[in-house]
Each structure stands twice: as C-alpha cells, then as structure tokens.
Protein backbone atom coordinates (compact mmCIF):
# COMPACT_ATOMS: atom_id res chain seq x y z
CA UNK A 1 178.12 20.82 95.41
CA UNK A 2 174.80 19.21 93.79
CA UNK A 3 177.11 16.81 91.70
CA UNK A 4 179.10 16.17 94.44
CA UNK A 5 176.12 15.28 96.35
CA UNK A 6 174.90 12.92 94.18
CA UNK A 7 178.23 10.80 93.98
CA UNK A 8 178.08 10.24 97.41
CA UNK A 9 174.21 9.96 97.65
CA UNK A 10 173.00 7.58 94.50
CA UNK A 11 175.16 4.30 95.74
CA UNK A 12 173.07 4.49 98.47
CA UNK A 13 169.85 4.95 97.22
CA UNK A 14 170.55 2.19 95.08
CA UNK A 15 171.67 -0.45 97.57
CA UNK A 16 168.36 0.64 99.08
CA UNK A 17 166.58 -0.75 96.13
CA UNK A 18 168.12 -3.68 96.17
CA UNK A 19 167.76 -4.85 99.66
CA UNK A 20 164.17 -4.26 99.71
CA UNK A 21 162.80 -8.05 98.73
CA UNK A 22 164.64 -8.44 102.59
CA UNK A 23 163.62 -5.69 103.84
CA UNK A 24 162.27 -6.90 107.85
CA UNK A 25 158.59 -6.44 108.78
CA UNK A 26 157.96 -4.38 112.34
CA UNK A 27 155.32 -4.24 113.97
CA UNK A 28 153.23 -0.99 114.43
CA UNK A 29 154.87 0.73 117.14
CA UNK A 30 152.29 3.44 118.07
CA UNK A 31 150.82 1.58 121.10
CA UNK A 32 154.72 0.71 121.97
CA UNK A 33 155.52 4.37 121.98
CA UNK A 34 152.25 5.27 124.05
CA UNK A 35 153.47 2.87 126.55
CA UNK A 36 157.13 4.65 126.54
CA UNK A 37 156.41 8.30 126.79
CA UNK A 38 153.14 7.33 129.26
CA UNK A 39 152.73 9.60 132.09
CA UNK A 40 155.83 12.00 131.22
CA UNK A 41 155.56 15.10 132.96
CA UNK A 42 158.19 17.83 133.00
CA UNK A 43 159.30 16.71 129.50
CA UNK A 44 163.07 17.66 129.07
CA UNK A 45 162.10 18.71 125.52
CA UNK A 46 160.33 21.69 126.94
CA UNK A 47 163.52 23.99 126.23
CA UNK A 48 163.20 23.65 122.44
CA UNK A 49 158.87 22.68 122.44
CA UNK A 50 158.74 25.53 119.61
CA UNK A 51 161.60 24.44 117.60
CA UNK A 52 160.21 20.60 117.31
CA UNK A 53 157.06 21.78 116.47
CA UNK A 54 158.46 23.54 113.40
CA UNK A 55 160.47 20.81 112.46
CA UNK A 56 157.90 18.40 113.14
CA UNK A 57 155.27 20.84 111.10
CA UNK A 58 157.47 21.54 108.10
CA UNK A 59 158.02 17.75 107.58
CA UNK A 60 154.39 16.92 107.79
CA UNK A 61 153.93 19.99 105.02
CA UNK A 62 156.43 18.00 102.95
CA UNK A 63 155.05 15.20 103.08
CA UNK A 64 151.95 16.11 102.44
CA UNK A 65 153.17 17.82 99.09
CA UNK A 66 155.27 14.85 98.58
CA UNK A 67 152.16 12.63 98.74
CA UNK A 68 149.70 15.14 96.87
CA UNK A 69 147.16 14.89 99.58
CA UNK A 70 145.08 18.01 99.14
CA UNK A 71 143.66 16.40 95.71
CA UNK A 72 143.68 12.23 97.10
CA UNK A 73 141.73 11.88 100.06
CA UNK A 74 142.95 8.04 100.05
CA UNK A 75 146.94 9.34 99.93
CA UNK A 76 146.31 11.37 103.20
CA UNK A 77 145.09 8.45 105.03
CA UNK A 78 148.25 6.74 103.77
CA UNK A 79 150.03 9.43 104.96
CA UNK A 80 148.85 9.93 108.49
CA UNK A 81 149.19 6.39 109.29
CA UNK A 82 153.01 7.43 109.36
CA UNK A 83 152.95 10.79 110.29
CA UNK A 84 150.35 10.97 113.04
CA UNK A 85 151.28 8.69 115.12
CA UNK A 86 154.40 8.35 117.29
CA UNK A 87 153.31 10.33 120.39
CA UNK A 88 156.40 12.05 119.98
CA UNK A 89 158.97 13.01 117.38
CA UNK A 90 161.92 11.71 119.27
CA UNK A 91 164.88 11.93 116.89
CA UNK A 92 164.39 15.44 115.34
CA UNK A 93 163.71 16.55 119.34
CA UNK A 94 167.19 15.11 119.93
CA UNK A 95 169.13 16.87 117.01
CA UNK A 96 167.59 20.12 118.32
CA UNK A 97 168.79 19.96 121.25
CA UNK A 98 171.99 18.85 120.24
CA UNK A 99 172.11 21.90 118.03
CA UNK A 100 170.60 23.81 120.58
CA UNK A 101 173.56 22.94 122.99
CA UNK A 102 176.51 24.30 120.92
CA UNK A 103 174.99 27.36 119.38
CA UNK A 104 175.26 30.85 121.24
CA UNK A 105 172.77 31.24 123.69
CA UNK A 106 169.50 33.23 123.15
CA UNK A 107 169.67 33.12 119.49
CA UNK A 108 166.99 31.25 117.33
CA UNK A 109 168.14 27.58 116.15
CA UNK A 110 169.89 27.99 112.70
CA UNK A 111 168.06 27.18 110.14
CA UNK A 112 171.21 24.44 108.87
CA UNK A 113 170.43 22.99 112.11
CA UNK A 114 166.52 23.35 111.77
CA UNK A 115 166.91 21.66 108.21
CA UNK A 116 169.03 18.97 109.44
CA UNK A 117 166.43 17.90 112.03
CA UNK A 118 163.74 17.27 108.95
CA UNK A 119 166.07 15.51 106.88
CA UNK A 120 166.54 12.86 110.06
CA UNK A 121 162.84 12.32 110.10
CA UNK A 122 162.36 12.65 107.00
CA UNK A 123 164.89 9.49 106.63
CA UNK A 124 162.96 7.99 109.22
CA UNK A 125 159.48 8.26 107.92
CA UNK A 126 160.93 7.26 104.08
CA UNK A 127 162.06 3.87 106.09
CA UNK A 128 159.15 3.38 107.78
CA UNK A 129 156.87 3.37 104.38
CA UNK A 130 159.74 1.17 102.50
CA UNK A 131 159.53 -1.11 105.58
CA UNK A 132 155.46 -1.33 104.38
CA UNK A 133 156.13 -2.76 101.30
CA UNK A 134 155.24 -6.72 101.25
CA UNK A 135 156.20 -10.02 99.80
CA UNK A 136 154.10 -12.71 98.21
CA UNK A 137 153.50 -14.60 101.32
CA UNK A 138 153.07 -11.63 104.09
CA UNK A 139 149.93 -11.44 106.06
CA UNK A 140 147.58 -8.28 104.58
CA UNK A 141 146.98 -7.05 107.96
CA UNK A 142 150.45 -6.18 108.41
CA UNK A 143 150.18 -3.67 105.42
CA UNK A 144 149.36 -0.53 104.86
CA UNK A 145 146.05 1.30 104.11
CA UNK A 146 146.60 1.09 100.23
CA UNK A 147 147.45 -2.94 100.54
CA UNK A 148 144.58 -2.71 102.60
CA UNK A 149 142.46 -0.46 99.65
CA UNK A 150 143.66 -2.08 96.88
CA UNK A 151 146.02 -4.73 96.10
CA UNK A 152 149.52 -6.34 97.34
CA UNK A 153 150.89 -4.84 93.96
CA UNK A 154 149.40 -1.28 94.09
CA UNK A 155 150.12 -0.92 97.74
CA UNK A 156 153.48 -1.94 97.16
CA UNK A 157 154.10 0.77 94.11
CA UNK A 158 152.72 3.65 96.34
CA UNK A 159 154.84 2.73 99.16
CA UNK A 160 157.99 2.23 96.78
CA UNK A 161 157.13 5.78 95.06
CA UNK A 162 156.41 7.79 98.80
CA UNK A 163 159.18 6.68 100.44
CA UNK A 164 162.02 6.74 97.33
CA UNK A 165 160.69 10.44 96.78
CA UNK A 166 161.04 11.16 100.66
CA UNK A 167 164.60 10.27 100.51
CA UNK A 168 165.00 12.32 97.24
CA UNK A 169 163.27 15.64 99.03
CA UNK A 170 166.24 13.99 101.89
CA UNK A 171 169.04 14.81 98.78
CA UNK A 172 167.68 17.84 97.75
CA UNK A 173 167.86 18.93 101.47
CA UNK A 174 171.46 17.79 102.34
CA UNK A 175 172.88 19.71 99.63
CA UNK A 176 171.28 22.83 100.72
CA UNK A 177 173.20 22.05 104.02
CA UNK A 178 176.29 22.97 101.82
CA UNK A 179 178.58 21.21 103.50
CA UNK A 180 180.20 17.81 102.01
CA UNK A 181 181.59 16.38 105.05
CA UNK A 182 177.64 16.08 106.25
CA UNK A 183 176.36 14.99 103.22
CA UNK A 184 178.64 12.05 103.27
CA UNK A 185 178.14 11.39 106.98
CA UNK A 186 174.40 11.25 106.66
CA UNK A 187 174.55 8.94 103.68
CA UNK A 188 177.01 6.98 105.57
CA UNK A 189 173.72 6.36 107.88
CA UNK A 190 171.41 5.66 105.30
CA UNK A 191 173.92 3.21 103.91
CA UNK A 192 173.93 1.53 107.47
CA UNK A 193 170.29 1.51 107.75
CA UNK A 194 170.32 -0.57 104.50
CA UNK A 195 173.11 -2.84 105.29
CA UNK A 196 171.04 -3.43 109.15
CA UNK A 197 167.93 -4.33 107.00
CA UNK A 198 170.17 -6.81 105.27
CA UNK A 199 171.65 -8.53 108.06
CA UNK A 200 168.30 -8.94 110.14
CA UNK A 201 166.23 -10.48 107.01
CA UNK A 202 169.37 -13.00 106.68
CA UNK A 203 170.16 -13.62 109.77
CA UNK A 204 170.02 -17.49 110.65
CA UNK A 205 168.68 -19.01 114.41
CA UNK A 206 171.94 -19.28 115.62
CA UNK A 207 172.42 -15.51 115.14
CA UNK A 208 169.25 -13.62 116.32
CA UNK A 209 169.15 -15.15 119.17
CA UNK A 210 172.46 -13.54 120.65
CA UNK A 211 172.43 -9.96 122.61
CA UNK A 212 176.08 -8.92 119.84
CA UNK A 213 173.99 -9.73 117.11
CA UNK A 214 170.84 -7.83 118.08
CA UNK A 215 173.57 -4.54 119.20
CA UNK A 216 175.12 -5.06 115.95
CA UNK A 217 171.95 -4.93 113.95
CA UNK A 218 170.71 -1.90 115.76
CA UNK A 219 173.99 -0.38 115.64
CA UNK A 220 173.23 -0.36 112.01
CA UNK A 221 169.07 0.41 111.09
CA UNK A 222 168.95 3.07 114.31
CA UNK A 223 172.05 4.00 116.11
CA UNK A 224 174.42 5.66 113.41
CA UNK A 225 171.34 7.52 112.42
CA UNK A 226 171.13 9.63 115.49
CA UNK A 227 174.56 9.48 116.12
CA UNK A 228 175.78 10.87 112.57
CA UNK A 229 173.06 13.81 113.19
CA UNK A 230 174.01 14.95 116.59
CA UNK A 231 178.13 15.27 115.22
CA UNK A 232 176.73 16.30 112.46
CA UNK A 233 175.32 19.65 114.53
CA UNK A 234 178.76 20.15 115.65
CA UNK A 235 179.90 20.58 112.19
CA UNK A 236 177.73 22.74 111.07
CA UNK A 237 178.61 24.61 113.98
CA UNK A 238 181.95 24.87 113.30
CA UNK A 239 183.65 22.07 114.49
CA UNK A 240 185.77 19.39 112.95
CA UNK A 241 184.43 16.23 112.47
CA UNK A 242 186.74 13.97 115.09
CA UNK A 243 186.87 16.95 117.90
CA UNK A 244 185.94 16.19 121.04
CA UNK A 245 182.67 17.84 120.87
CA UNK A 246 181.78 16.26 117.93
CA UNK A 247 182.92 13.21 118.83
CA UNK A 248 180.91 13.34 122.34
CA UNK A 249 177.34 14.40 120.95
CA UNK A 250 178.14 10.97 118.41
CA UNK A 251 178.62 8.98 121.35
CA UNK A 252 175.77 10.24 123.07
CA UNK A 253 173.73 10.16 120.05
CA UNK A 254 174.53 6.42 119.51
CA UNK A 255 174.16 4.87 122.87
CA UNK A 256 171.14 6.75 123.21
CA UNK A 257 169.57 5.15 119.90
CA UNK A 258 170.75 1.97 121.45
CA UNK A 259 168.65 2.73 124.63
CA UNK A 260 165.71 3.80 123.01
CA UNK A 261 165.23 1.11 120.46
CA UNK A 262 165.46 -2.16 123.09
CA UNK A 263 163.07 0.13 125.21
CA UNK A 264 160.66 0.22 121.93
CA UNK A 265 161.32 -3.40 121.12
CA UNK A 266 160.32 -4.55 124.77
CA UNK A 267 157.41 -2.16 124.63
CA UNK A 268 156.30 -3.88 121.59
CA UNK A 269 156.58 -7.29 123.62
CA UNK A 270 154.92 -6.10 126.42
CA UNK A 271 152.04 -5.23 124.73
CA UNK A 272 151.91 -8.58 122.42
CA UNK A 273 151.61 -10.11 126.01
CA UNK A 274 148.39 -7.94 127.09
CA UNK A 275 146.85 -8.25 123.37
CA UNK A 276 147.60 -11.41 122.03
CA UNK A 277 148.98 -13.87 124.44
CA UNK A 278 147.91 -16.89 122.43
CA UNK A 279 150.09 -15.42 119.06
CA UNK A 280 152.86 -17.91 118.08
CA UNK A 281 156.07 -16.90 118.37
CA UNK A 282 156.73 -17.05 114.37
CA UNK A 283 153.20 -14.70 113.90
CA UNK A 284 155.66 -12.19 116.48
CA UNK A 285 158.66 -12.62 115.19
CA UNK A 286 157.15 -12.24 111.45
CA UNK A 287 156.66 -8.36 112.46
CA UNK A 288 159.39 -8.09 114.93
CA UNK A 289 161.97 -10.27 114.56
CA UNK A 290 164.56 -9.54 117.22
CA UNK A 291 162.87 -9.45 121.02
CA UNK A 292 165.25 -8.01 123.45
CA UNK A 293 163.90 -10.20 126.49
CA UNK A 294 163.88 -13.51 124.68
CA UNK A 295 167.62 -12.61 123.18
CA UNK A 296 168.49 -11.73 126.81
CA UNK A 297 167.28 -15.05 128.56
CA UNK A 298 168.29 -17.34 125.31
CA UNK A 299 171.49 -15.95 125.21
CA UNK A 300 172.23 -17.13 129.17
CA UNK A 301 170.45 -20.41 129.00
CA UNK A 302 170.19 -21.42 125.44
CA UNK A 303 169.48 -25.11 126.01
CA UNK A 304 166.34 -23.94 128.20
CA UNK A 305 164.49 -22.73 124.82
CA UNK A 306 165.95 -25.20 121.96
CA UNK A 307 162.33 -26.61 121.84
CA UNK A 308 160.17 -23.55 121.79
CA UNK A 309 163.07 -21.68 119.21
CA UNK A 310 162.73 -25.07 117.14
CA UNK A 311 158.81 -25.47 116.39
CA UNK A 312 158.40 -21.19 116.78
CA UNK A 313 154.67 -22.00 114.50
CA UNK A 314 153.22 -24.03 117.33
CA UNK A 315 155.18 -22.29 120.66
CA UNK A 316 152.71 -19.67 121.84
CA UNK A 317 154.58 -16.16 123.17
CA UNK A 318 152.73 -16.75 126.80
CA UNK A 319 154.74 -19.82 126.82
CA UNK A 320 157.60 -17.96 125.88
CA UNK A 321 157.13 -15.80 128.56
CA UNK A 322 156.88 -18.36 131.29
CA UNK A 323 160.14 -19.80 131.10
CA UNK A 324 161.88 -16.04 130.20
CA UNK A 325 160.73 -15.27 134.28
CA UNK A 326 162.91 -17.88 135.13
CA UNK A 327 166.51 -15.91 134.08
CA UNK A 328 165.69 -12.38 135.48
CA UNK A 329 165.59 -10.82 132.62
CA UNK A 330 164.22 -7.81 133.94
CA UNK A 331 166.70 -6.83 135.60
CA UNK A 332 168.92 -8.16 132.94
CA UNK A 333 167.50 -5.11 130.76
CA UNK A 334 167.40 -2.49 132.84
CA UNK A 335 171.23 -3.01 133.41
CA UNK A 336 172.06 -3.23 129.85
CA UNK A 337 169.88 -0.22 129.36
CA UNK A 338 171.56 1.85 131.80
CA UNK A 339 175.11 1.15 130.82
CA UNK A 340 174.04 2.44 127.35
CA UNK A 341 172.25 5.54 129.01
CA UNK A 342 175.51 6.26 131.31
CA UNK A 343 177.51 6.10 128.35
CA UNK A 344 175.20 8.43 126.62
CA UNK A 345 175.51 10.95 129.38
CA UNK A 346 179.26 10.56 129.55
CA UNK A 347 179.58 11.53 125.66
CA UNK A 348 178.32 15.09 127.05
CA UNK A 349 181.15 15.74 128.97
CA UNK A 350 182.82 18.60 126.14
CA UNK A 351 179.33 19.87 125.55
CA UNK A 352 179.76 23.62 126.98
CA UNK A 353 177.38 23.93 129.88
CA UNK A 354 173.78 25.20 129.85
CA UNK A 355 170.11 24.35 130.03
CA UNK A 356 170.14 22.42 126.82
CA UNK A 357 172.92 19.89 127.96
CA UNK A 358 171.28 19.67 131.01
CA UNK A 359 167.96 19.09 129.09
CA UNK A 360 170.17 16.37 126.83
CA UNK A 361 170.88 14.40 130.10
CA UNK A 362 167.62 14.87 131.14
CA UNK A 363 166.44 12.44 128.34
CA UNK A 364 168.70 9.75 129.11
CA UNK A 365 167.54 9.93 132.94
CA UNK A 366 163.95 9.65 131.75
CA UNK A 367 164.71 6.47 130.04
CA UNK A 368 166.96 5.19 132.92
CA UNK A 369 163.43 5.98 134.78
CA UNK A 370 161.79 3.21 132.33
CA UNK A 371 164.01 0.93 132.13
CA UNK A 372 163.40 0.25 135.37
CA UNK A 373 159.54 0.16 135.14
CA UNK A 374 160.48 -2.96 133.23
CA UNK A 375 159.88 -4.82 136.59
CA UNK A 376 156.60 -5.52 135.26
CA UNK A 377 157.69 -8.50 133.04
CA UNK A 378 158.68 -10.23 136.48
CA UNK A 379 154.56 -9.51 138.30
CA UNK A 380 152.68 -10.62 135.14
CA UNK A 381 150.57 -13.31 136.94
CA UNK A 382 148.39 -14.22 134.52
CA UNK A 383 149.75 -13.43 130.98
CA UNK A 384 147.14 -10.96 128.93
CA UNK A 385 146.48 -8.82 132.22
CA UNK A 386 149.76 -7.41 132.37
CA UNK A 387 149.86 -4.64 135.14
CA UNK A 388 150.46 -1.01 134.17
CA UNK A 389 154.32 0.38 134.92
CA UNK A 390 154.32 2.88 137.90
C-alpha cells in the first residue's frame, strides 16, 4: 500500500515544487473570516463541536511537532500565525459532518473519517505556508514572521521546509487510510490545487477579469479539495466512488467551496475598503489577485473600466469602487452565491436523513444568510466607513 501510495503521491509533490516561483500571493484572511462567521449564533456545527475540536487539536499537535516548537520559541510564532487564526476550522467541520451523515447513528466518528478531516487541513495549512514563500521583488510586509525575523532567503527555506513536511505527515496519513481509491482522489486535489496556482500567477488581463475564469481557477486551488473529501467519506464508508451518495456529498462539497471562497474573497475587499481606501489597485491585486465584485461588474461592462484595469499602479480601489455601484453588483453576488448554495443543498438529496444532513444544509443556509448581507457594498457612502452587515 505504502509503495503504492507513493506512485500516486510523489508526481504531485513534485509539480508542487515546481510551480512555486508562481505561486499567487493572498492576502491575510483572518479579519476576512472575522467578518464571515461575525455574529453566528446557533452554529450548525454544534452536532459534531467535540469531533472538530479533536481534529482541529490533533492537527495543531502535529504541527507543532512538525515545526519543533517546544525547543524554538521563534518557530511557534511562525506557527500560530497559521494555525491560530481562522475563527473557525471550516473544511475539517465540513468533512465531519459529511462523515457524520453516513455513519450509523450514535456511534463515535471513525477514526478513518477523523484522520481524513486532519489530512484536509493539514493540506490546507501546508498551502497556506507555501503560499508565504516570496520572490525577489515582493513587498516584506506581505511575509511571514521569519521574512519578517530574518531574511527573504531564510524565511523562504523555513516556509519551503514546514509546509513540504506538512504534506509529507499528509502521505504518511493517507496511506494509513488504507484505501487506494482515496489516496488517489485526494492527490487528485492536491494536483488541482497546484495546477489553480498555475493558472492564476499566468493568467493575462484579458482572463482575470472574467467570472469562467475566476470559477475555473477556484474550481481548481479550493473546490475539488472539499469536494474530493466529502466523497471521499462515502468511501470509506462503504460506498463506491460514482454512487449516488458519493457523488451527492462531491457536489455539495464543491459548490459549497465555490460559495465560501467568493464570500472570503469579497470579505477581503470589503475590508481593503474600510482599511485602506487609498491602496492602488495593483498593491490589492498583488495579494489578491482575483476580486469577485470587480470580475462581476468588468465582466458586464468591460469598456466602463479599460482605464482604471490599464494604469492598475495609479487607479486607487475607492475609485474602483465608485464606478462597481454603478452595475449592481451586489445583488449580482448574492445571486451567483445562491445558485452555488442551492446546488450544494441539492447534492444532499441521497444523504439518508438525520440531524447531521440537516446540520449540512444548515451551513449552506448560513451562507445564503451572508450573501445577502452583501448589500452593504451598495450603502458605502463615504468609502473607508463602510457600515457593519446586519
């Protein structure tokens, strides 16, 4: 099984080597996830609050071996700038529920399932440090705290050792799964997270700036990510790969990454607007490069923003802003949000009954609940005192 792992596995690892010189700066996204999960009450997670907090502590132990923290002080900074931070530990919450959902009721979560929800976040996190990792000409402040302690070089040989032995712990971890059709299903996804950093560093103008691009990218660095773990439940539950079940919780796992990510990436905008209004739009774009409300209003009226898309080191994002109120893109957003979510909650259908499906649908209603919220980007009256969502 271990050899077979590693066939699948090392092509993988090694395309992730070489993509990194393109690997795409993103912002920090902890004050974009505050913003999302603000205010949630009732959380639909609550079902499975015990089982996320193992998965969520056993990762953090890894990590923290992975990192040797409890003899470098300076390595558990490092650590917690990636670990601490997220308000909430979405994707492994989403695979236990999925496993949750399919298991027999009032048992504990199976430890395969329990296992696969670390190795999702633990793919997650390992991306996250790799996406730390800076070129020649990258703004320091965009770093992380050993760019930050050190040097461009030494911060960049930390983050390429942290995250390439995350993904390793990720190998070691998949083969204990025992099961070959998830092995190669999950490195299927970290294959597509690769490829999706690939296509977003090369992407030209012409191609950013359309919604099909930005879904295509996403499709690949976030969606098949979730989407591979919650079939991949199924099959550790027994099912085959392409049954309806399995197939479902895919779908729902999917459109749901979909849904979550252009909420994050307009969270991120939002708060660029409150924070730093007078930024350029390169200085944005330079940590997040695709922004779901100027994608949706350039790709309506695309002659309305050749200028500002043309000279993006002198075109401040307030500008930006100011002529994206004029195509509704609000409500432009909270439609193409809840087609995803629908879908999402559709994919469900062949998922037996019970609190956890119900809890699984939940989710996607909460963010149906934010999209709408996004009626904020339509009251800003002065940009930089952008109004709180309700």
């Amino acid at each position: 099984m271990n050899q077979l792992f590693v066939l699948v596995l090392c092509p993988t690892v090694l395309a992730y080597h070489g993509q990194r010189g393109l690997v795409v700066r993103r912002a920090s996204t902890q004050d974009a996830h505050s913003l999302l999960w603000k205010d949630i009450k009732d959380s639909p997670f609550a079902a499975v609050s015990e089982d996320i907090e193992l998965v969520v502590s056993r990762t953090r132990n890894l990590v923290d071996k992975t990192l040797g923290i409890e003899s470098r002080p300076l390595i558990k900074d490092f650590a917690s700038k990636f670990l601490e931070p997220q308000s909430f530990p979405f994707r492994p919450a989403v695979v236990v529920l999925a496993g949750r959902s399919i298991q027999t009721k009032d048992l504990p979560l199976s430890a395969r399932q329990c296992l696969l929800a670390e190795i999702v976040e633990m793919m997650h996190v390992a991306e996250i440090i790799h996406d730390s990792i800076l070129e020649r000409n990258d703004d320091a402040s965009i770093g992380n705290v050993m760019h930050h302690t050190y040097n461009l070089d030494v911060g960049n040989k930390m983050s390429v050792l942290a995250g390439d032995y995350l993904l390793a712990r990720c190998s070691v971890a998949l083969a204990q799964l025992g099961d070959l059709t998830v092995v190669t299903r999950m490195a299927g996804a970290l294959e597509s997270i690769t490829e999706g950093n690939i296509v977003q560093g090369m992407a030209t103008n012409d191609q950013k700036y359309h919604l099909q691009f930005y879904k295509d990218v996403q499709a690949l660095r976030v969606c098949n990510l979730l989407s591979e773990a919650c079939r991949s439940t199924a099959i550790l539950a027994g099912y085959e790969q392409n049954s309806d079940l399995a197939q479902g919780l895919a779908t729902y796992g999917f459109q749901l990454g979909l849904a979550y990510q252009m909420l994050t990436d307009t969270a991120i905008y939002h708060r660029t607007l409150q924070t730093r209004p007078d930024a350029t739009l390169a200085s944005v774009q330079q940590k997040t490069p695709l922004l779901p409300p100027l994608i949706l209003a350039v790709d309506s009226a695309p002659d309305d923003f050749s200028t500002m898309l043309a000279t993006p080191e002198t075109t401040r994002i307030s500008d930006v802003h100011k002529a994206i109120l004029h195509h509704e893109v609000p409500q432009k957003l909270s439609a193409f949000i809840n087609n995803c979510l629908q879908s999402a909650i559709s994919g469900l259908d062949a998922v037996p009954a019970g609190s956890e499906r119900d809890a699984l649908r939940e989710v996607a209603t909460f963010f149906i609940e934010r999209a709408s919220s996004f009626s904020f980007l339509s009251s800003v009256e002065k940009v930089g005192e952008v109004p709180s969502s309700k």
